[in-house]
Protein backbone atom coordinates (compact mmCIF):
# COMPACT_ATOMS: atom_id res chain seq x y z
CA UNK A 1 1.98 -52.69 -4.65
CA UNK A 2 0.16 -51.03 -7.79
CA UNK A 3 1.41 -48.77 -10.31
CA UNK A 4 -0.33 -46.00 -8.70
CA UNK A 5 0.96 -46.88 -5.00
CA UNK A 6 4.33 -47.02 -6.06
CA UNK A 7 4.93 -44.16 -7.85
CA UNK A 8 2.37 -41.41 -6.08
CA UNK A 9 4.53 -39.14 -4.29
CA UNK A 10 3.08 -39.20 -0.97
CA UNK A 11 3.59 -39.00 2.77
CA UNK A 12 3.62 -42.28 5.02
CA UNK A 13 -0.15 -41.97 5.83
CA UNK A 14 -0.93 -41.68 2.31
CA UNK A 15 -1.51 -37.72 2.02
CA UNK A 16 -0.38 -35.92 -1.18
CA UNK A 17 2.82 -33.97 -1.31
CA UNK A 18 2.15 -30.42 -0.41
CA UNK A 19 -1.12 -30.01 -1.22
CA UNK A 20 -1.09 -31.61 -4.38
CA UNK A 21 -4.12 -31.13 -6.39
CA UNK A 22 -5.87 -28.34 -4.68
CA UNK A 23 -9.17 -29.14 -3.62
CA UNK A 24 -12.18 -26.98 -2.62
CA UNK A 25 -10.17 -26.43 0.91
CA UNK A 26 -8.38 -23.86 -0.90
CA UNK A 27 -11.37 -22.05 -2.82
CA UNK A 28 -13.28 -21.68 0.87
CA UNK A 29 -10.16 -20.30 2.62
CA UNK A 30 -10.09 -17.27 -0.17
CA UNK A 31 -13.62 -16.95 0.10
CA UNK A 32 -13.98 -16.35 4.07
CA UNK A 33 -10.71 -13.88 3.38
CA UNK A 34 -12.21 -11.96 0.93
CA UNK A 35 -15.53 -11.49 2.49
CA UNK A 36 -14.09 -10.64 5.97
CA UNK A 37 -11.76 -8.59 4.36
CA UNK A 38 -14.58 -6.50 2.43
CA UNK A 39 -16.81 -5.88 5.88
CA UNK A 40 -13.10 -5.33 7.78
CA UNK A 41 -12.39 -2.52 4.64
CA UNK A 42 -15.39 -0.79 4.90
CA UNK A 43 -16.10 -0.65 8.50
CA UNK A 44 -12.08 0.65 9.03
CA UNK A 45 -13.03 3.24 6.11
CA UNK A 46 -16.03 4.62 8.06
CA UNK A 47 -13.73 5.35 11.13
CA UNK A 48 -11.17 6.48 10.15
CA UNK A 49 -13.46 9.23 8.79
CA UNK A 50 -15.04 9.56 12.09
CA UNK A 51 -11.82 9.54 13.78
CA UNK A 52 -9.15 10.96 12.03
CA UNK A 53 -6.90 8.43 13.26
CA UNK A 54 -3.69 8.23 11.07
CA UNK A 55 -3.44 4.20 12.30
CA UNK A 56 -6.99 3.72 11.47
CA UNK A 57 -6.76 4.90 7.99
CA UNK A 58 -3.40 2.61 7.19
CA UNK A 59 -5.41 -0.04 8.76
CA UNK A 60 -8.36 0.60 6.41
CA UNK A 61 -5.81 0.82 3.47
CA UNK A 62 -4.65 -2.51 4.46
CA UNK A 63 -8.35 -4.32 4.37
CA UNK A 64 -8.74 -2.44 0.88
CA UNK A 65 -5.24 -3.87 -0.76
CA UNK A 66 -5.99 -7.47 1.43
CA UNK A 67 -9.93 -7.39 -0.56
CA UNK A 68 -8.65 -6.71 -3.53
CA UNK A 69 -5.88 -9.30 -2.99
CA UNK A 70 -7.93 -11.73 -2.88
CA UNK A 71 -9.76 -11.51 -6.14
CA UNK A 72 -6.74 -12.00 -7.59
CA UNK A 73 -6.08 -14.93 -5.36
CA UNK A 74 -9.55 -16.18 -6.70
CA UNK A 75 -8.06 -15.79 -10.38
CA UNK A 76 -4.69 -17.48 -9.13
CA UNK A 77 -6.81 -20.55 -7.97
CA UNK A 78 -9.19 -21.07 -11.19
CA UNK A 79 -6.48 -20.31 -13.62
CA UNK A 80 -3.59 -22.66 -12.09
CA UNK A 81 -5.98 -25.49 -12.26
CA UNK A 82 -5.78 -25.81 -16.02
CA UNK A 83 -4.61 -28.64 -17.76
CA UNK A 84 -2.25 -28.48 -20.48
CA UNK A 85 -2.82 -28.29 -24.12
CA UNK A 86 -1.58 -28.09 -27.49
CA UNK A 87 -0.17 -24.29 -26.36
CA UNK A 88 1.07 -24.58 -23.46
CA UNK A 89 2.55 -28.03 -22.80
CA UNK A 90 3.86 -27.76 -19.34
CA UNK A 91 0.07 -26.96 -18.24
CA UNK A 92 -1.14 -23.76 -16.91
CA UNK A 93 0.10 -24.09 -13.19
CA UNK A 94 2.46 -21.56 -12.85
CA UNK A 95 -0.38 -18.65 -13.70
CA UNK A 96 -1.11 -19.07 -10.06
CA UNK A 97 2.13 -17.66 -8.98
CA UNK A 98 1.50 -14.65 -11.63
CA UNK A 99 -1.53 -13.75 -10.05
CA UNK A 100 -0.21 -14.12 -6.65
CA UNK A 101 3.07 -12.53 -7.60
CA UNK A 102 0.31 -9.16 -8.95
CA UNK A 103 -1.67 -9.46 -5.38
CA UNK A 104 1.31 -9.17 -3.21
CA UNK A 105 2.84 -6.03 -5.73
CA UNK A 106 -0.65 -5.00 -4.69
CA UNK A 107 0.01 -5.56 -1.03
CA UNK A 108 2.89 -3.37 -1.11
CA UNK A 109 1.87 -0.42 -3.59
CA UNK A 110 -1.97 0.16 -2.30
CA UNK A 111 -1.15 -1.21 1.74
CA UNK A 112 2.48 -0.52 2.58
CA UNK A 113 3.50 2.55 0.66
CA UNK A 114 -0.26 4.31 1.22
CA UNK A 115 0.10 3.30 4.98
CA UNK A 116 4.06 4.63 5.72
CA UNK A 117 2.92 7.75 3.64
CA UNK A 118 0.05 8.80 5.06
CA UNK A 119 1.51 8.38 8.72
CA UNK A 120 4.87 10.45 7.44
CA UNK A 121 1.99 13.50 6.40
CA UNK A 122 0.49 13.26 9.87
CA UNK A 123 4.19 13.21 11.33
CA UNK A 124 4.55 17.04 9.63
CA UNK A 125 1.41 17.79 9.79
CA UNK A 126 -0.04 16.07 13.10
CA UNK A 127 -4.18 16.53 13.35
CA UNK A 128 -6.16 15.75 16.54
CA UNK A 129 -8.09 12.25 16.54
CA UNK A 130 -11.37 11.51 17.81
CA UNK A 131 -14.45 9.36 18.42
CA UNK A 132 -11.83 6.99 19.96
CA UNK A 133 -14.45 4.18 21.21
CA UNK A 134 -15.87 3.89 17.47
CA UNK A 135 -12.02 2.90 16.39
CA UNK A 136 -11.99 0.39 19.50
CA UNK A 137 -14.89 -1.50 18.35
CA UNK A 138 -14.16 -1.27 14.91
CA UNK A 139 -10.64 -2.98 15.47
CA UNK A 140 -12.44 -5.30 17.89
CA UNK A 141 -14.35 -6.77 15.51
CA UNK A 142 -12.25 -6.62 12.90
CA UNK A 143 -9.56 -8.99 14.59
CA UNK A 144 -12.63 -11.15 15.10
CA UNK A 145 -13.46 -11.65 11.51
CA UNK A 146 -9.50 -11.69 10.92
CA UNK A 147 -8.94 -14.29 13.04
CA UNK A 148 -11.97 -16.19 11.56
CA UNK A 149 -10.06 -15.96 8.13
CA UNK A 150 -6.93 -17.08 9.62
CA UNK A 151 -8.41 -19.76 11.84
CA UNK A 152 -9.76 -21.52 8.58
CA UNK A 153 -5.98 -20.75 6.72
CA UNK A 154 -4.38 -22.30 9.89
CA UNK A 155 -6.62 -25.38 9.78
CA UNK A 156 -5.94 -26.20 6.25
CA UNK A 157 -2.17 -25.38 6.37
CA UNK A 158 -1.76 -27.40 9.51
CA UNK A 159 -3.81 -30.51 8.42
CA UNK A 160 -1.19 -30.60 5.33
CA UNK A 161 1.84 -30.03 7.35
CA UNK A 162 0.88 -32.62 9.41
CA UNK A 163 0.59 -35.10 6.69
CA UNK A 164 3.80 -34.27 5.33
CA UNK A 165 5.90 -34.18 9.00
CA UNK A 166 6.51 -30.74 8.57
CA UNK A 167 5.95 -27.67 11.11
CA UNK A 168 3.69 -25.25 10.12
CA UNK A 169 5.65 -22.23 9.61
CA UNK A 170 7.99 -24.51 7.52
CA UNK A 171 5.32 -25.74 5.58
CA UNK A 172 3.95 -22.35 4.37
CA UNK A 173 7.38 -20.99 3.26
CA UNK A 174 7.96 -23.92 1.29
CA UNK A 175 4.65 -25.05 -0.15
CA UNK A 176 3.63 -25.01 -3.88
CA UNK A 177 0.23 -23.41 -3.23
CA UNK A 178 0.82 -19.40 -3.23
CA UNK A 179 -3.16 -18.95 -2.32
CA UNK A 180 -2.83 -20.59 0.94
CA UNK A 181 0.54 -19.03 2.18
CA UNK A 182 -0.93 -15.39 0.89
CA UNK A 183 -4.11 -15.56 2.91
CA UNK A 184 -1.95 -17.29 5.75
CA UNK A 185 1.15 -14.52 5.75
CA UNK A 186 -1.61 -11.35 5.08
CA UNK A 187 -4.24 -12.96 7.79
CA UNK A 188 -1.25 -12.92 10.46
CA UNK A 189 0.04 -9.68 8.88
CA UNK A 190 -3.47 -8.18 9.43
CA UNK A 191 -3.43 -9.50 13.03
CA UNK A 192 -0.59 -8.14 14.66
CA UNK A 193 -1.78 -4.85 12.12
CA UNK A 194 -4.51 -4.28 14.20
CA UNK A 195 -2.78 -4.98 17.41
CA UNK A 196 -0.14 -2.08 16.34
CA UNK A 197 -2.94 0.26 15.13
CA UNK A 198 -5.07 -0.26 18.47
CA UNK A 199 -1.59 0.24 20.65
CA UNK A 200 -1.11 4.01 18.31
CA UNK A 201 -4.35 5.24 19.26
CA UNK A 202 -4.57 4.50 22.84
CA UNK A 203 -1.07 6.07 22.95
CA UNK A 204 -2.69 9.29 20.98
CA UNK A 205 -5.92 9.30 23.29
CA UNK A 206 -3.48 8.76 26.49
CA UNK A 207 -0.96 11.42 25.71
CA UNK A 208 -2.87 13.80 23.75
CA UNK A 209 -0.04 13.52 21.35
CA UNK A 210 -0.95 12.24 17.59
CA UNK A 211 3.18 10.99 17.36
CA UNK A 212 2.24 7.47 18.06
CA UNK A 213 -0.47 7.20 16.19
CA UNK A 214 1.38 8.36 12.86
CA UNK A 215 3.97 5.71 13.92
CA UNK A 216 1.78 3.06 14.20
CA UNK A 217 0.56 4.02 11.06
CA UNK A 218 4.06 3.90 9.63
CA UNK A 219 5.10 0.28 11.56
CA UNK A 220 1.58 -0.86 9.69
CA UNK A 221 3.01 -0.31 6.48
CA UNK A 222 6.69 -1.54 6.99
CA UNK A 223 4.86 -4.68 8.40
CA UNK A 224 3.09 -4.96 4.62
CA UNK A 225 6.05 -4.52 2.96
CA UNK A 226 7.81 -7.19 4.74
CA UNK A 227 4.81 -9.87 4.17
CA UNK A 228 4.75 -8.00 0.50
CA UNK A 229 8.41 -9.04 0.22
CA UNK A 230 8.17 -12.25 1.19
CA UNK A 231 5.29 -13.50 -0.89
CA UNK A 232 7.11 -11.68 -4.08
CA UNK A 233 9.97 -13.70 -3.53
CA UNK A 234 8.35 -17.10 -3.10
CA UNK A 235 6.31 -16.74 -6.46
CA UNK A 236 9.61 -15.03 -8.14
CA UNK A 237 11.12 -18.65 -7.03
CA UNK A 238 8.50 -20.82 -8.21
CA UNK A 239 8.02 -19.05 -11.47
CA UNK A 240 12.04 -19.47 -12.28
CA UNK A 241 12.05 -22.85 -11.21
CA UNK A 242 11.89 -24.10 -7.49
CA UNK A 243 13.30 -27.57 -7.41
CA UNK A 244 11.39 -29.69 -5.21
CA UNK A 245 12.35 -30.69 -1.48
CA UNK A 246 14.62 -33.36 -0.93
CA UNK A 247 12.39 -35.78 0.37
CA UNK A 248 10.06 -35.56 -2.30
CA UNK A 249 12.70 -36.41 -4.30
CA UNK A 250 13.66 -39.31 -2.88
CA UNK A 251 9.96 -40.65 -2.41
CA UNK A 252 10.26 -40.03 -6.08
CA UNK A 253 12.38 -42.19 -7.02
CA UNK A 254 11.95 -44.51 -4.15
CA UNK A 255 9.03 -45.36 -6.42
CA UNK A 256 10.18 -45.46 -9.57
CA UNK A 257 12.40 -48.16 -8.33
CA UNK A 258 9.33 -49.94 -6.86
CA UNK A 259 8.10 -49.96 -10.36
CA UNK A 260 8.96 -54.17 -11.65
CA UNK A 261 9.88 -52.25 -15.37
CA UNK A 262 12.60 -50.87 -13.89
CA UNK A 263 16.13 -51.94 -12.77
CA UNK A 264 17.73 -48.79 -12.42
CA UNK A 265 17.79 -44.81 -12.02
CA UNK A 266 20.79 -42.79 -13.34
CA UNK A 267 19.05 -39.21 -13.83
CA UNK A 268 16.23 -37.48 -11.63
CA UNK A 269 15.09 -33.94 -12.20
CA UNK A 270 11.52 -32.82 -10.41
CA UNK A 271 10.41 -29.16 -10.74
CA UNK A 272 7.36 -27.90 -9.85
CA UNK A 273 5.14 -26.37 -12.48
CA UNK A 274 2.34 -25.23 -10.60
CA UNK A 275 0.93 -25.77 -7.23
CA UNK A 276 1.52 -29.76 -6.39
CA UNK A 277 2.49 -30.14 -10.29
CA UNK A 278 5.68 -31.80 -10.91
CA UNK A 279 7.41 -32.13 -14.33
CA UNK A 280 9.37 -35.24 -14.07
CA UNK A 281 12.45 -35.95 -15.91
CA UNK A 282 14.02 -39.39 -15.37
CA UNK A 283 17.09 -41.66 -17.25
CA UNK A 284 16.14 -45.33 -16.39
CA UNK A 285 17.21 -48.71 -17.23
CA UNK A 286 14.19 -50.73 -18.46
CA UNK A 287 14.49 -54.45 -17.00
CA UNK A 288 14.30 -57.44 -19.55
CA UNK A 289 15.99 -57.19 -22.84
CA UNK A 290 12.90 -56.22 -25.22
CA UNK A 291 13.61 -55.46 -29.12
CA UNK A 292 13.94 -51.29 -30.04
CA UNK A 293 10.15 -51.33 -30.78
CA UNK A 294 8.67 -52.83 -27.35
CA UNK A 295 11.34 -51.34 -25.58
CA UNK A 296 9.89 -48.17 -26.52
CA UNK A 297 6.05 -49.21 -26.58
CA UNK A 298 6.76 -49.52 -22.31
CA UNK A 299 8.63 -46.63 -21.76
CA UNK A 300 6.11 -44.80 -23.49
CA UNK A 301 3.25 -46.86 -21.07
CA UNK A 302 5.36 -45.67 -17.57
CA UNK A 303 5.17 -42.39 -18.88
CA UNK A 304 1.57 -41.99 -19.63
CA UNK A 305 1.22 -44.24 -15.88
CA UNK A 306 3.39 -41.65 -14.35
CA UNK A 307 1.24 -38.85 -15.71
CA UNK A 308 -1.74 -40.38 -14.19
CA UNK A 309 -1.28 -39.24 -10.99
CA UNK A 310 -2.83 -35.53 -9.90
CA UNK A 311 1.58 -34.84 -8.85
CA UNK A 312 2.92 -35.25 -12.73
CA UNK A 313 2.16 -32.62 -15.23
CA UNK A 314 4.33 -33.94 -17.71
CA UNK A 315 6.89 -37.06 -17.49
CA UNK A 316 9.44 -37.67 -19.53
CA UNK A 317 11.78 -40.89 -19.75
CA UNK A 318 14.53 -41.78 -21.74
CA UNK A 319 17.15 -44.86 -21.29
CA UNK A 320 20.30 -45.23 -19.37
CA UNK A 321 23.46 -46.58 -20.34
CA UNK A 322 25.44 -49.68 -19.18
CA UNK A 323 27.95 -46.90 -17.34
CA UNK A 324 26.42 -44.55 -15.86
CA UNK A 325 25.70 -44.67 -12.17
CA UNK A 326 22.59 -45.29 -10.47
CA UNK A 327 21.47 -43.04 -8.11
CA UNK A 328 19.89 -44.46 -4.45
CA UNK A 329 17.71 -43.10 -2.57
């Protein structure tokens, strides 16, 4: 087995651990969102004008926060995939979870709260709708060009879930790329969005009352404050440190002990520092019984090895002593 074999963290059949280095996968799926998300904004704009529907307009506030969302996203993917440097030695990884943390803030203030206020106004002050077949189509083909987005997010999260023997909905709460689960979570959110706007104004047109439409507005915008919610907490996590799943960690150090430099592992610590970047931490007892000087010449060599691989940001290694314990995996 090769340096590189042995201490990659990766699944069984050889994929990456969650998403590792982001590749181009991850670019396109941002791209289709934003770009459905623009036609989805405008077209919802133009109708609710036309139709004065208090779901429509919560619904067109939710493509405008979900566009703009995703420029941010856009920003969260570029910047993230900075190296490190002289100023900032841990590498420029956890920007993404900034940026992501600023679109779903955005989610909330210009979706959820615009959305649950508006339909409270039309609550007090009801208004007839109309021009109910232009918000039909509208929301027809907006869940067509939603579910286009979220077809191509449910692809790539389920191709890397897969890899790792993970389900899908586990995978996306737990994986180190915020770009993918924020155009996975808003693409569902936007989804059952349209389903609840759709249900308000057939209840309007059906009863002649606007009460369900202003609630569907409402239900709209508690839904974006719940996905708004969610996403803020998973970036708060990563950004504080998220330690990484257990067994990452023991794949970890599954190969370290691989490695024929070392004997032993008394001290592990693995914490991601930006989407599928680990800094790696490790006490170790070097085999053979080399002088100071070489001793230090090949720890120094498994650390720049270690920090080969697209996983390790940084890796650090110092020595072990004769007493402490090793750890197994």
């Amino acid at each position: 087995m090769t340096a590189h074999d042995s201490t990659q963290p990766t699944t069984k059949n050889g994929a990456k651990e969650d998403g590792a280095k982001k590749t181009d996968s991850s670019l396109a799926t941002v791209v289709i969102a934003f770009v459905a998300n623009l036609l989805i904004a405008i077209a919802k704009s133009v109708a609710a004008g036309l139709t004065g529907s208090a779901s429509m307009l919560a619904e067109a506030a939710h493509s405008w926060a979900d566009t703009g969302n995703e420029v941010f996203l856009l920003v969260a993917d570029r910047r993230g995939e900075k190296r490190r440097d002289r100023s900032h030695p841990m590498g420029y990884g956890r920007e993404a979870y900034v940026w992501s943390m600023i679109a779903a803030f955005g989610l909330f203030t210009a979706g959820a709260v615009v959305s649950i206020y508006h339909g409270i106004t039309e609550l007090l002050h009801p208004e007839e709708a109309q021009e109910y077949l232009v918000a039909y189509v509208v929301l027809g083909i907006s869940f067509v060009l939603e579910g286009v987005s979220f077809t191509q997010a449910v692809t790539q999260a389920r191709k890397q879930a897969r890899a790792l023997d993970r389900g899908l909905l586990e995978f996306i709460s737990t994986t180190s790329n915020p770009t993918l689960r924020a155009v996975f979570a808003e693409d569902a959110a936007a989804l059952l969005g349209i389903l609840i706007a759709v249900t308000g104004i057939a209840l309007h047109q059906v009863t002649g009352s606007p009460v369900p439409d202003a609630i569907g507005s409402i239900l709209v915008g508690v839904l974006l404050a719940v996905v708004a919610v969610f996403l803020i907490d998973r970036n708060r996590r990563f950004l504080v440190g998220e330690s990484v799943r257990p067994d990452l960690r023991a794949r970890v150090l599954k190969g370290l002990l691989e490695r024929p430099e070392i004997d032993r592992v008394t001290y592990l610590h693995l914490e991601f520092v930006g989407p599928g970047r680990m800094y790696l931490v490790a006490a170790v007892d070097m085999s053979g019984d080399d002088v100071e000087h070489d001793l230090a010449v090949r720890l120094r060599r498994v650390e720049r090895e270690l920090e080969g691989h697209d996983n390790v940001e940084e890796a650090v290694l110092t020595l072990s002593t004769a007493e402490e314990e090793p750890i197994t995996v």
